[in-house]
PDB file of N, CA and C in Angstrom:
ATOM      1  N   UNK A   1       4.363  60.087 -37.062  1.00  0.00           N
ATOM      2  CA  UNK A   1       5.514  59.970 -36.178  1.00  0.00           C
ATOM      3  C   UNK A   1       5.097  59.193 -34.931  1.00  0.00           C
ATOM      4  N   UNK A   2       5.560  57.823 -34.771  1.00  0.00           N
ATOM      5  CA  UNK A   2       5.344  57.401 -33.786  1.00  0.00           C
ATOM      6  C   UNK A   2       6.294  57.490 -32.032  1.00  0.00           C
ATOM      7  N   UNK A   3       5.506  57.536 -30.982  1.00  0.00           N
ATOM      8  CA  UNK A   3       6.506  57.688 -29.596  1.00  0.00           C
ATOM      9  C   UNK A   3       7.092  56.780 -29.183  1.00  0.00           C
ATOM     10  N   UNK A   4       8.774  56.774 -29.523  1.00  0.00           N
ATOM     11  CA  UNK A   4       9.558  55.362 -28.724  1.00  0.00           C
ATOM     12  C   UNK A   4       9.381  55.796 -27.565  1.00  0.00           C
ATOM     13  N   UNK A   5       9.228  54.240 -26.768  1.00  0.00           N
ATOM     14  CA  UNK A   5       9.418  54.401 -25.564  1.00  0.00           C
ATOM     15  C   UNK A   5      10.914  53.680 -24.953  1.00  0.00           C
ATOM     16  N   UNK A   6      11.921  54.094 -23.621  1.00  0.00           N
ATOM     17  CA  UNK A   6      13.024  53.502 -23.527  1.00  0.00           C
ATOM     18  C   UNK A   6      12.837  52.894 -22.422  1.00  0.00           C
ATOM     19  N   UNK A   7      13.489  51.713 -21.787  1.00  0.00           N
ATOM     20  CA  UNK A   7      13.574  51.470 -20.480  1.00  0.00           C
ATOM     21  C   UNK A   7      14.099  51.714 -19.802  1.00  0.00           C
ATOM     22  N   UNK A   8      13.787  52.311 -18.524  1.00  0.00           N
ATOM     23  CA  UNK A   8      14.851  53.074 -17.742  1.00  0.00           C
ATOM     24  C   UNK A   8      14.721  52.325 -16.319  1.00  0.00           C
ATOM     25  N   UNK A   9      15.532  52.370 -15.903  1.00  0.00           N
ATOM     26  CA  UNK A   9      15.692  52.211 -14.262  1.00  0.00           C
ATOM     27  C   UNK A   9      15.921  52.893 -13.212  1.00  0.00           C
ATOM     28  N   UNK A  10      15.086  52.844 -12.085  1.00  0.00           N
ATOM     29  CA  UNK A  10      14.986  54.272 -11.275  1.00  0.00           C
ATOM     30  C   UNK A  10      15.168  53.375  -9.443  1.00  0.00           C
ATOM     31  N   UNK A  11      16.633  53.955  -9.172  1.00  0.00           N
ATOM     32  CA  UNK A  11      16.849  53.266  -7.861  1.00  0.00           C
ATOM     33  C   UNK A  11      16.549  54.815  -7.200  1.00  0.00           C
ATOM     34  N   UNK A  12      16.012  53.735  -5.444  1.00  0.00           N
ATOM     35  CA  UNK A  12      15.652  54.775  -4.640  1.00  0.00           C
ATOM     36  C   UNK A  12      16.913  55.063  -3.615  1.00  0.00           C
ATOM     37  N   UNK A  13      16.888  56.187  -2.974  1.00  0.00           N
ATOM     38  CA  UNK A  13      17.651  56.344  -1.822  1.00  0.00           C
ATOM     39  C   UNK A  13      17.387  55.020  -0.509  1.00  0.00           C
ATOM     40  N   UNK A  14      16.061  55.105  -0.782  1.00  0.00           N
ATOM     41  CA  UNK A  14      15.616  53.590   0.421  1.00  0.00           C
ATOM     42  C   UNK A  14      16.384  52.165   0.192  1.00  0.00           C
ATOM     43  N   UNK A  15      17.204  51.629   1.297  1.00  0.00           N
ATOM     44  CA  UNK A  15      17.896  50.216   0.386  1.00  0.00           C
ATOM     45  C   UNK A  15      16.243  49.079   0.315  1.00  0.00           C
ATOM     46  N   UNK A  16      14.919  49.590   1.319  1.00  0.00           N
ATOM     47  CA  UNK A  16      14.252  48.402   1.680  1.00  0.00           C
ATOM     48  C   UNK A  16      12.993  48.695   0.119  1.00  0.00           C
ATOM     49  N   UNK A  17      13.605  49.559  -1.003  1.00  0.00           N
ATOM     50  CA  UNK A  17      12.731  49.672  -2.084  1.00  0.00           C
ATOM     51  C   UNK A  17      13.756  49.509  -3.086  1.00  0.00           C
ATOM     52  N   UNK A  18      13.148  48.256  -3.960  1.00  0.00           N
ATOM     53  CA  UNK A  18      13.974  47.790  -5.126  1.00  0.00           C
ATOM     54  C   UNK A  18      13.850  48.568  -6.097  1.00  0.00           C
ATOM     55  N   UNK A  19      14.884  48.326  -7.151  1.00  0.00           N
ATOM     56  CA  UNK A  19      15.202  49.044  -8.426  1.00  0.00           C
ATOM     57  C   UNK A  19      13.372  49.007  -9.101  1.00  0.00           C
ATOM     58  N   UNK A  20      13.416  49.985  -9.825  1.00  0.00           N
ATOM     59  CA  UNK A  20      11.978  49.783 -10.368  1.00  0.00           C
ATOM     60  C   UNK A  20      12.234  49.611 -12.134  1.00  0.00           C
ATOM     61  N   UNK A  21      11.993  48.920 -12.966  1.00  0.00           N
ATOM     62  CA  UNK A  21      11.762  48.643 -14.553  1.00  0.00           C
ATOM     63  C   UNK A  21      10.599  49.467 -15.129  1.00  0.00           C
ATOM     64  N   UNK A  22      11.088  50.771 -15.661  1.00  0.00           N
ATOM     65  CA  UNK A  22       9.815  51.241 -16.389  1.00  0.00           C
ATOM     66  C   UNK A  22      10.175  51.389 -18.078  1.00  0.00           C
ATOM     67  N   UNK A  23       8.881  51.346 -18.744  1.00  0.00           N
ATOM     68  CA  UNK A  23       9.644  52.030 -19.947  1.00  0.00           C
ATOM     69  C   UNK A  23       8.927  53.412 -20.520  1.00  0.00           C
ATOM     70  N   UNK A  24       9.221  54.054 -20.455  1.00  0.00           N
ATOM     71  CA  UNK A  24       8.949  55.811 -21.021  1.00  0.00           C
ATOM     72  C   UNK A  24       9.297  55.949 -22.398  1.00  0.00           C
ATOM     73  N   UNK A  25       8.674  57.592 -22.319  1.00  0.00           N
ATOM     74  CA  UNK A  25       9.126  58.001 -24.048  1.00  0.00           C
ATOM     75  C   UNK A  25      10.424  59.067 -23.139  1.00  0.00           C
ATOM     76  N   UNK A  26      10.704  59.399 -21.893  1.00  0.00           N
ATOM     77  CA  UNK A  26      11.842  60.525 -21.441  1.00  0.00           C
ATOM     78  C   UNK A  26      11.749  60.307 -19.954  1.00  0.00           C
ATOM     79  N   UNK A  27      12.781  60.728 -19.408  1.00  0.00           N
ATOM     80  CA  UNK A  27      13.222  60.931 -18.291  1.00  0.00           C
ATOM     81  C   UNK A  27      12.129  60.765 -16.891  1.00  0.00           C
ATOM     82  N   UNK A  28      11.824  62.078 -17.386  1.00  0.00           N
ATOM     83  CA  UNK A  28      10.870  62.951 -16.762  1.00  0.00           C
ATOM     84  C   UNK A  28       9.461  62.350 -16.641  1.00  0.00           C
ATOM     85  N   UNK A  29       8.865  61.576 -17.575  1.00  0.00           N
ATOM     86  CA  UNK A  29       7.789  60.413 -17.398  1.00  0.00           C
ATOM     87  C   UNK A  29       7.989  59.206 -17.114  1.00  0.00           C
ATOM     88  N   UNK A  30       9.441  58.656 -16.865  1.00  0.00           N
ATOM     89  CA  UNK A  30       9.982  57.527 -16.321  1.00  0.00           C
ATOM     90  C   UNK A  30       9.631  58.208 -14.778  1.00  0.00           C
ATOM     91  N   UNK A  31       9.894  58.865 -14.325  1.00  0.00           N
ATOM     92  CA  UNK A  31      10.085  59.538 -12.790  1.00  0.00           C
ATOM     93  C   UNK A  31       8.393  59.915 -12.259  1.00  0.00           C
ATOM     94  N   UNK A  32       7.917  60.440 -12.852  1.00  0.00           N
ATOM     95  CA  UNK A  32       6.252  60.429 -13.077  1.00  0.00           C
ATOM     96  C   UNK A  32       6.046  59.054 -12.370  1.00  0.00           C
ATOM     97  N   UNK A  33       5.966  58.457 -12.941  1.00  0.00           N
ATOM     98  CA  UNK A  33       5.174  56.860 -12.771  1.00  0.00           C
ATOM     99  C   UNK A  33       6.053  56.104 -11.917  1.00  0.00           C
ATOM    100  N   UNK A  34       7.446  56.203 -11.548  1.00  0.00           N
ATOM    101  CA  UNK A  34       8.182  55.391 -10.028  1.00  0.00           C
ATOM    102  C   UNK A  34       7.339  56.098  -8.969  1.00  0.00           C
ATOM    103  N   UNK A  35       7.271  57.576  -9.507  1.00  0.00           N
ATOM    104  CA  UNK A  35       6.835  58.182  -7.943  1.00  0.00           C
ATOM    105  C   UNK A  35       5.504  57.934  -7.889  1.00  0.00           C
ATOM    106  N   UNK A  36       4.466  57.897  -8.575  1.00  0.00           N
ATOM    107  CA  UNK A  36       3.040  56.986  -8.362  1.00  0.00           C
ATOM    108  C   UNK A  36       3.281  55.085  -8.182  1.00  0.00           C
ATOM    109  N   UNK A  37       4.046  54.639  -8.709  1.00  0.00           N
ATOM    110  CA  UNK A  37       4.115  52.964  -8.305  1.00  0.00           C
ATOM    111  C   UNK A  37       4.867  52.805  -7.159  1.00  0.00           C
ATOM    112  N   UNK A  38       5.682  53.702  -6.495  1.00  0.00           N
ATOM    113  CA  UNK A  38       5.922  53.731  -5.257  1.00  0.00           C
ATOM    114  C   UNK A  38       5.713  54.521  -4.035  1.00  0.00           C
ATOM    115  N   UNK A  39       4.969  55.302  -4.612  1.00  0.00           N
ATOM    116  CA  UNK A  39       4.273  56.111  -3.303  1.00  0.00           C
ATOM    117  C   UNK A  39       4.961  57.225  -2.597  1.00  0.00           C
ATOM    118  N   UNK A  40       6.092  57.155  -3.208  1.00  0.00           N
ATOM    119  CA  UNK A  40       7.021  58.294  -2.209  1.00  0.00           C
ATOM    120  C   UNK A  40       7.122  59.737  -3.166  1.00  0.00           C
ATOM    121  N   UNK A  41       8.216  60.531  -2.762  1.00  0.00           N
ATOM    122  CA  UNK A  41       8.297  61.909  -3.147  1.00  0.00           C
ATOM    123  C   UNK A  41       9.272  61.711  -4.196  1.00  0.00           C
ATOM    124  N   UNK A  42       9.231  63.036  -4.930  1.00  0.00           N
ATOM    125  CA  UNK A  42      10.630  62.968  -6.011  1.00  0.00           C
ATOM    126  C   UNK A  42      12.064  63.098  -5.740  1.00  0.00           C
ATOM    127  N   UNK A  43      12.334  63.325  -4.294  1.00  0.00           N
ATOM    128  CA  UNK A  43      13.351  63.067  -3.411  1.00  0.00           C
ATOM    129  C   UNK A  43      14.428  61.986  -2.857  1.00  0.00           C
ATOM    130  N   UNK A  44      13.087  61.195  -3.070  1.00  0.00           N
ATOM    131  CA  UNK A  44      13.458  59.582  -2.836  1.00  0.00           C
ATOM    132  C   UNK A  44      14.044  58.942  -3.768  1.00  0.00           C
ATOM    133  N   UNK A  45      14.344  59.377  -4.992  1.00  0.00           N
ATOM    134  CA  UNK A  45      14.877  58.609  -6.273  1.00  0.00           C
ATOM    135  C   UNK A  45      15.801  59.097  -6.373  1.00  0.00           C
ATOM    136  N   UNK A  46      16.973  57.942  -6.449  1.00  0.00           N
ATOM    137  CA  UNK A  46      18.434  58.754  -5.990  1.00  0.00           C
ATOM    138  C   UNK A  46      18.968  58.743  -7.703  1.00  0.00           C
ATOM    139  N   UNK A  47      18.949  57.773  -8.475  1.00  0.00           N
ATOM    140  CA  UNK A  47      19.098  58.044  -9.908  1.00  0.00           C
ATOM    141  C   UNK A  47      18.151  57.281 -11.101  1.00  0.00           C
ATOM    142  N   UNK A  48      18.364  57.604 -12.227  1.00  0.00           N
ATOM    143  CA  UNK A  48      17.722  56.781 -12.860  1.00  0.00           C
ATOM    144  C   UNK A  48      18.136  56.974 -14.199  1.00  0.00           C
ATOM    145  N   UNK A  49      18.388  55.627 -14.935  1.00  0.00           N
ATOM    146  CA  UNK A  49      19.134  55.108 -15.697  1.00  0.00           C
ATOM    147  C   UNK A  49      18.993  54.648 -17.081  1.00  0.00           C
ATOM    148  N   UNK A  50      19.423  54.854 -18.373  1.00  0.00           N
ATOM    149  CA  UNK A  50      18.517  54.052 -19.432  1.00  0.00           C
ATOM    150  C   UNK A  50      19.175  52.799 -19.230  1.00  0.00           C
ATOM    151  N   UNK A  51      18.487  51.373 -19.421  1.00  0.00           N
ATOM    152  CA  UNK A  51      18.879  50.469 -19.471  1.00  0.00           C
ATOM    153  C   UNK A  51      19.644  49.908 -21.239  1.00  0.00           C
ATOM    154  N   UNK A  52      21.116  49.824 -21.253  1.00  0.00           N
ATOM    155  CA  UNK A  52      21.830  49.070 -22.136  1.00  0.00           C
ATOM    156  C   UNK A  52      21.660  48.077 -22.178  1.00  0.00           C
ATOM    157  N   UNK A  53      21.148  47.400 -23.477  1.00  0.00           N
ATOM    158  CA  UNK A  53      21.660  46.091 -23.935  1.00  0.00           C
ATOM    159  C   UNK A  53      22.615  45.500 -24.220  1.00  0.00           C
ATOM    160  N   UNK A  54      23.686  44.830 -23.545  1.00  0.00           N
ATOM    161  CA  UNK A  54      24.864  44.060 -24.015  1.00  0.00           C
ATOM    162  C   UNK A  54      24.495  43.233 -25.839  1.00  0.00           C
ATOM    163  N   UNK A  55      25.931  44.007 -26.179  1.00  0.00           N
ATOM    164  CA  UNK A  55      25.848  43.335 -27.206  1.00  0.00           C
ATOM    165  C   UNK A  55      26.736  41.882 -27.273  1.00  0.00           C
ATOM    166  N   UNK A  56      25.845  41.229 -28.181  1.00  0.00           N
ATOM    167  CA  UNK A  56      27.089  39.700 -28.154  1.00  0.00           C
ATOM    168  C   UNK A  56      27.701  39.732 -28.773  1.00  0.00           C
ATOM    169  N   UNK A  57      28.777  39.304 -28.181  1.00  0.00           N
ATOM    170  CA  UNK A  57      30.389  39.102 -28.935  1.00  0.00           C
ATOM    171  C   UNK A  57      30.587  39.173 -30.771  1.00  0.00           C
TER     172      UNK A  57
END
């Protein structure tokens, strides 16, 4: 059984810290690793998102 991983996107409450691109196997290890690549608390992440692919027409 192999671990998908998804891409998620994790915006902060800060406007002067950009959206961050991670990809995880869940939530909860997407949020892990914003809060180590950005240095702040788990407070600071106001949501975070799986990223959809548009499908073409």
């Amino acid at each position: 059984m192999s671990s998908q991983l998804y891409p998620f996107r994790i915006h902060f409450h800060d406007p002067d810290l950009p959206p961050l691109d991670i990809e995880a196997p869940c939530v909860a290890d997407a949020r892990k690793v914003a809060i180590e690549r950005r240095n702040v608390t788990e407070g600071a992440i106001r949501k975070v998102k799986i990223i959809r692919e548009k499908a073409n027409g």
